[in-house]
C-alpha atoms as a PDB file:
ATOM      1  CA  UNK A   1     135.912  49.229  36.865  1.00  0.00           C
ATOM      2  CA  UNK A   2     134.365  45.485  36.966  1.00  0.00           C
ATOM      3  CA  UNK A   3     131.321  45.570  39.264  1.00  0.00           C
ATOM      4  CA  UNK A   4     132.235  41.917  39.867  1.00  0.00           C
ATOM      5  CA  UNK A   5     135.126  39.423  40.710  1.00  0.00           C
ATOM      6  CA  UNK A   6     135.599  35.940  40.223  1.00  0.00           C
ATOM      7  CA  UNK A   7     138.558  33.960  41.898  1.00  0.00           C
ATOM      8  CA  UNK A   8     138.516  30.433  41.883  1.00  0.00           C
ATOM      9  CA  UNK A   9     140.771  28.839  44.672  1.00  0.00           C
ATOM     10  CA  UNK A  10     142.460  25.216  45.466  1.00  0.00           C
ATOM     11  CA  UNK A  11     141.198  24.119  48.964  1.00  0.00           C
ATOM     12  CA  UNK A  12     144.273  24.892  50.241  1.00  0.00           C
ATOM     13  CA  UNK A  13     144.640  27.296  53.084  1.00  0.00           C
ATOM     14  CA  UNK A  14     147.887  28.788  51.753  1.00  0.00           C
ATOM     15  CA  UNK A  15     145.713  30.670  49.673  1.00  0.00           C
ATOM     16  CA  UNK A  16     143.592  32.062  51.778  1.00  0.00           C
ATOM     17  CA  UNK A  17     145.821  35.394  52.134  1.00  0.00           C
ATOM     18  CA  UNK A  18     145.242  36.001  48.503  1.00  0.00           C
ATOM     19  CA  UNK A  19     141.356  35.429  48.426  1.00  0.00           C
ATOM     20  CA  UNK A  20     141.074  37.875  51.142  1.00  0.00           C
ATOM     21  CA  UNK A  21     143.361  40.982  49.908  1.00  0.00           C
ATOM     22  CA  UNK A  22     141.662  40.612  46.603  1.00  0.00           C
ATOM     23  CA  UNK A  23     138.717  40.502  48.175  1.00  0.00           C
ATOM     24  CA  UNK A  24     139.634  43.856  49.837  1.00  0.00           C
ATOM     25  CA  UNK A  25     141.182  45.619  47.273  1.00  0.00           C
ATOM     26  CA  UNK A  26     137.923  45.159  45.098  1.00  0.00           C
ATOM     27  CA  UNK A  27     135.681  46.366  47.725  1.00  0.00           C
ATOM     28  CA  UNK A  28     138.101  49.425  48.419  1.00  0.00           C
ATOM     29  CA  UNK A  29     138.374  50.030  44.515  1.00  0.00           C
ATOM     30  CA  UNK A  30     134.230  50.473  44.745  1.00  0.00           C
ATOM     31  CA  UNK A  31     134.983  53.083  47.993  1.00  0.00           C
ATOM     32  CA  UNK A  32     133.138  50.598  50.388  1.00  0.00           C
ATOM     33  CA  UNK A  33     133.457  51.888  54.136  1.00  0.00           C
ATOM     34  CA  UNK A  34     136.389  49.869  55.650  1.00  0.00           C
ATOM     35  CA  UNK A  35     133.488  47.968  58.843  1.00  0.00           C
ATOM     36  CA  UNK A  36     131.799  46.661  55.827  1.00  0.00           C
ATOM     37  CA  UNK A  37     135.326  45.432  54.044  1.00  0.00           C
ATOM     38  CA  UNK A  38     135.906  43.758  57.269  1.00  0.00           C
ATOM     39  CA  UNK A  39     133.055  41.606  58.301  1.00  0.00           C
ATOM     40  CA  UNK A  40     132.654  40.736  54.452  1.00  0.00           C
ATOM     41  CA  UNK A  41     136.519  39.852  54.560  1.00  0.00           C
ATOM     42  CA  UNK A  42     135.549  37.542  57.546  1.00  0.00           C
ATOM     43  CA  UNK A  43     132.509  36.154  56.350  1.00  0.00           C
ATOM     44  CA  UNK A  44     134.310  35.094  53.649  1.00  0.00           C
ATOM     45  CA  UNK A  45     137.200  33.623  55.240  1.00  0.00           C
ATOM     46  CA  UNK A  46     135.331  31.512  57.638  1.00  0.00           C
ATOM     47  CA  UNK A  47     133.309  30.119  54.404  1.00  0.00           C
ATOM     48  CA  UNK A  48     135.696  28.863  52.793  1.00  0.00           C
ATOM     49  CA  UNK A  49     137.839  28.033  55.537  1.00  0.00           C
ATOM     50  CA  UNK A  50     135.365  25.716  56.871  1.00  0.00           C
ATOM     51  CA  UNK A  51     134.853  24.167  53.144  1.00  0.00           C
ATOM     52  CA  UNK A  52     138.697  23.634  53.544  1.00  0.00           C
ATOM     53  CA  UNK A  53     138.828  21.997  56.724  1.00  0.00           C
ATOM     54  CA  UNK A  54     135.243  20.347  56.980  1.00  0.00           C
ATOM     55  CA  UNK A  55     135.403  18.579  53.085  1.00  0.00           C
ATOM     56  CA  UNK A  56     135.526  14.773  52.596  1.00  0.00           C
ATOM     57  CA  UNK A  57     138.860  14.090  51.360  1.00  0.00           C
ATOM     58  CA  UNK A  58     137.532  12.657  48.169  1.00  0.00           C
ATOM     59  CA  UNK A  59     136.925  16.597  47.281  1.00  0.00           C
ATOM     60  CA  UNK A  60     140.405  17.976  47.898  1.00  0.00           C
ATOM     61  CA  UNK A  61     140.855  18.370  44.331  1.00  0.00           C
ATOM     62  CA  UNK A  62     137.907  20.584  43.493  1.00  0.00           C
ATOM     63  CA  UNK A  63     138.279  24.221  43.660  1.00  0.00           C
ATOM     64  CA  UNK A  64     136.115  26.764  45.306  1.00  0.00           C
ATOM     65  CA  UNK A  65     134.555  29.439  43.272  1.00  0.00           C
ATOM     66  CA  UNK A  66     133.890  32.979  45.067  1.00  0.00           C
ATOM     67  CA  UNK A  67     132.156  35.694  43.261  1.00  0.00           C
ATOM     68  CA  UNK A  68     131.787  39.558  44.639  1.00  0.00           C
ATOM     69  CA  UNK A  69     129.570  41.568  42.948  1.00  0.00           C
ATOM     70  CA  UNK A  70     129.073  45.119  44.058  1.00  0.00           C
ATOM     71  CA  UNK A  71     125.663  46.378  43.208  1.00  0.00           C
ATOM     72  CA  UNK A  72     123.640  49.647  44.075  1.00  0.00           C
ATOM     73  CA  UNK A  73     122.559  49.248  47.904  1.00  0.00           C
ATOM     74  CA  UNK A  74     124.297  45.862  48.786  1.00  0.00           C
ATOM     75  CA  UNK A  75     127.747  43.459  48.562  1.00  0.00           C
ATOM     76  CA  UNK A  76     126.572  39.857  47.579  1.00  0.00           C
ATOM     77  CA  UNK A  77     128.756  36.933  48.168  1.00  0.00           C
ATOM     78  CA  UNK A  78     128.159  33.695  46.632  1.00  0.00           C
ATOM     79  CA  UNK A  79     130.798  30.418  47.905  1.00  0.00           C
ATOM     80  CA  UNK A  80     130.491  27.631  45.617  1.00  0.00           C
ATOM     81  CA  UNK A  81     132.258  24.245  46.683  1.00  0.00           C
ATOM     82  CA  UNK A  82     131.728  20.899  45.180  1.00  0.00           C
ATOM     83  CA  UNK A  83     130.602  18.349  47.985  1.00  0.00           C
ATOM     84  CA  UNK A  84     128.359  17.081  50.395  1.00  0.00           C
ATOM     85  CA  UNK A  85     125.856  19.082  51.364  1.00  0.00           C
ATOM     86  CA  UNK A  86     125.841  20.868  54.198  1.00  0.00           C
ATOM     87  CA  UNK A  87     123.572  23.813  54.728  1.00  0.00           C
ATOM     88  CA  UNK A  88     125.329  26.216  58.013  1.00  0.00           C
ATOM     89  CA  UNK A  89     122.130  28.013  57.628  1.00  0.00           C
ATOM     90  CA  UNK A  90     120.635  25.590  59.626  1.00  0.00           C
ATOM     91  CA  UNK A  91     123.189  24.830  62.564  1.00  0.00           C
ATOM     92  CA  UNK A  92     121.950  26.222  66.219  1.00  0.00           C
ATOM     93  CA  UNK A  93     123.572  28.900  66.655  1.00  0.00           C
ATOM     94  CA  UNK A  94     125.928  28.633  69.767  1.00  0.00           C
ATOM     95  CA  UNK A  95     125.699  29.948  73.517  1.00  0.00           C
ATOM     96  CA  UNK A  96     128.541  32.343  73.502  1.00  0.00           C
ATOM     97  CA  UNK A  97     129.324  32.200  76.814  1.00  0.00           C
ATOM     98  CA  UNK A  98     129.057  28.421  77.058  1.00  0.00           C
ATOM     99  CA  UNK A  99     131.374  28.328  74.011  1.00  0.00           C
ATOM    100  CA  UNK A 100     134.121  30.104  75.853  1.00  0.00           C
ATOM    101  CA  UNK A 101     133.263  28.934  79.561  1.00  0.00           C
ATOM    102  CA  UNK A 102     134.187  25.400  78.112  1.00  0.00           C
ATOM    103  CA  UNK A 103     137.480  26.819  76.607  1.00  0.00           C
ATOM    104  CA  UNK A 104     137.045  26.478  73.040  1.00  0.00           C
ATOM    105  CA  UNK A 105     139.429  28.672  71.198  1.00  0.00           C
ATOM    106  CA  UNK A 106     137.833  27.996  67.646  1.00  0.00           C
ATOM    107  CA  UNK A 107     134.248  27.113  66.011  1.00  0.00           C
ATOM    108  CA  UNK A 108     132.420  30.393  65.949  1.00  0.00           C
ATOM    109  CA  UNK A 109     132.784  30.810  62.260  1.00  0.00           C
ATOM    110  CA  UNK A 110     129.335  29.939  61.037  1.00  0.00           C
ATOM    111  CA  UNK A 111     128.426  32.236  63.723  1.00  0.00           C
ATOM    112  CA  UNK A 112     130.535  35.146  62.751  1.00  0.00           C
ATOM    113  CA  UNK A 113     128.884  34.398  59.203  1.00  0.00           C
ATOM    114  CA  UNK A 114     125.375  34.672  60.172  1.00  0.00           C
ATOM    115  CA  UNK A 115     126.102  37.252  62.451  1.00  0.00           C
ATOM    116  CA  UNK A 116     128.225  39.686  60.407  1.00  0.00           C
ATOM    117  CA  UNK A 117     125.962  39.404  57.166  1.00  0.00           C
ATOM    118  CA  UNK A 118     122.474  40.485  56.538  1.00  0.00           C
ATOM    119  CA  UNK A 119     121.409  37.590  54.749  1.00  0.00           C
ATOM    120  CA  UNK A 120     122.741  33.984  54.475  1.00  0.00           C
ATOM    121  CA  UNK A 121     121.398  31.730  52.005  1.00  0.00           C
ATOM    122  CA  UNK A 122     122.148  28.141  51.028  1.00  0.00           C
ATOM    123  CA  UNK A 123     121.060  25.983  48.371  1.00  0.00           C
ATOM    124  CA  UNK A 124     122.648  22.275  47.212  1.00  0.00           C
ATOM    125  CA  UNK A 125     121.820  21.221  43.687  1.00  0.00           C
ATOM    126  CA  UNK A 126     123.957  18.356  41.912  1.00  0.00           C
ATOM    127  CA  UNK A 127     126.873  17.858  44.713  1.00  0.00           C
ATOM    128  CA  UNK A 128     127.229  22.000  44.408  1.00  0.00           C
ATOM    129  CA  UNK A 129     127.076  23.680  47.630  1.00  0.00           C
ATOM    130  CA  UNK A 130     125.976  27.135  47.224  1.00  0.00           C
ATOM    131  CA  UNK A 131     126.474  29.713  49.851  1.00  0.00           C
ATOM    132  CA  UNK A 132     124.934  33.599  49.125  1.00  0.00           C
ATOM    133  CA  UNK A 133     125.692  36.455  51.858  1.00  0.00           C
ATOM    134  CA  UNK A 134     124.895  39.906  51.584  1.00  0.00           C
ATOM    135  CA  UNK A 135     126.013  42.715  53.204  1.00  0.00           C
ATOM    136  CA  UNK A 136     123.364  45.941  52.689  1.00  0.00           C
ATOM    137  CA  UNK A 137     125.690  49.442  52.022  1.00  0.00           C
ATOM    138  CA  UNK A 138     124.334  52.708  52.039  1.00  0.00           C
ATOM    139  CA  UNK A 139     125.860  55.277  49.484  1.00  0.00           C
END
């Protein structure tokens, strides 16, 4: 069994149901612990959700590449989107209570991200966005 997967999507949200069941059907292949599948399943989503919605239109065209590699004592995530840069790592994080005192039913997904992973890196290098999350398993 492949210790890592490779799907390269459309920015289109219509295939966002795909990404994530093969996302979880790899993990579950590997026996991961279904809270782990979960907030990796999430994490994910929100990634490339936001590359989706959030891309300059000249970029529409240019597919996303998501790789899942299990390894011994962690699940690493890398999102790779053609674009302009834009690092989530460094957005403020946002007042939770403010967000929904103020009625705002969406905009927590760089949250969720940075919240649900152990460790969220970004790096830009030639109009490539690169986004690394890892989630830390014990086996």
């Amino acid at each position: 069994m492949p210790d890592t997967l490779s799907i390269t999507l459309p920015r289109i949200t219509s295939r966002l149901d795909y990404l994530r069941e093969t996302i979880v059907n790899f993990l579950r292949s590997h026996s991961i612990e279904e809270s782990i599948i979960s907030r990796i399943e999430l994490s994910v989503y929100e990634a490339v959700v936001n590359i989706i919605e959030h891309s300059s239109p000249e970029y529409q065209n240019r597919d996303i590449d998501v790789q899942c590699a299990v390894r011994e004592d962690e699940i690493l995530v890398i999102v790779r989107n053609y674009g302009d840069k834009f690092d989530m790592t460094s957005v403020v994080m946002p007042d939770l209570e403010l967000h929904y005192k103020s009625g705002k039913m969406r905009g927590l997904g760089i949250y969720f991200i940075r919240t649900l992973m152990d460790n969220v890196e970004y790096s830009y290098d030639d109009m490539i966005n690169t986004l690394r999350m890892s989630k830390i398993i014990r086996r």
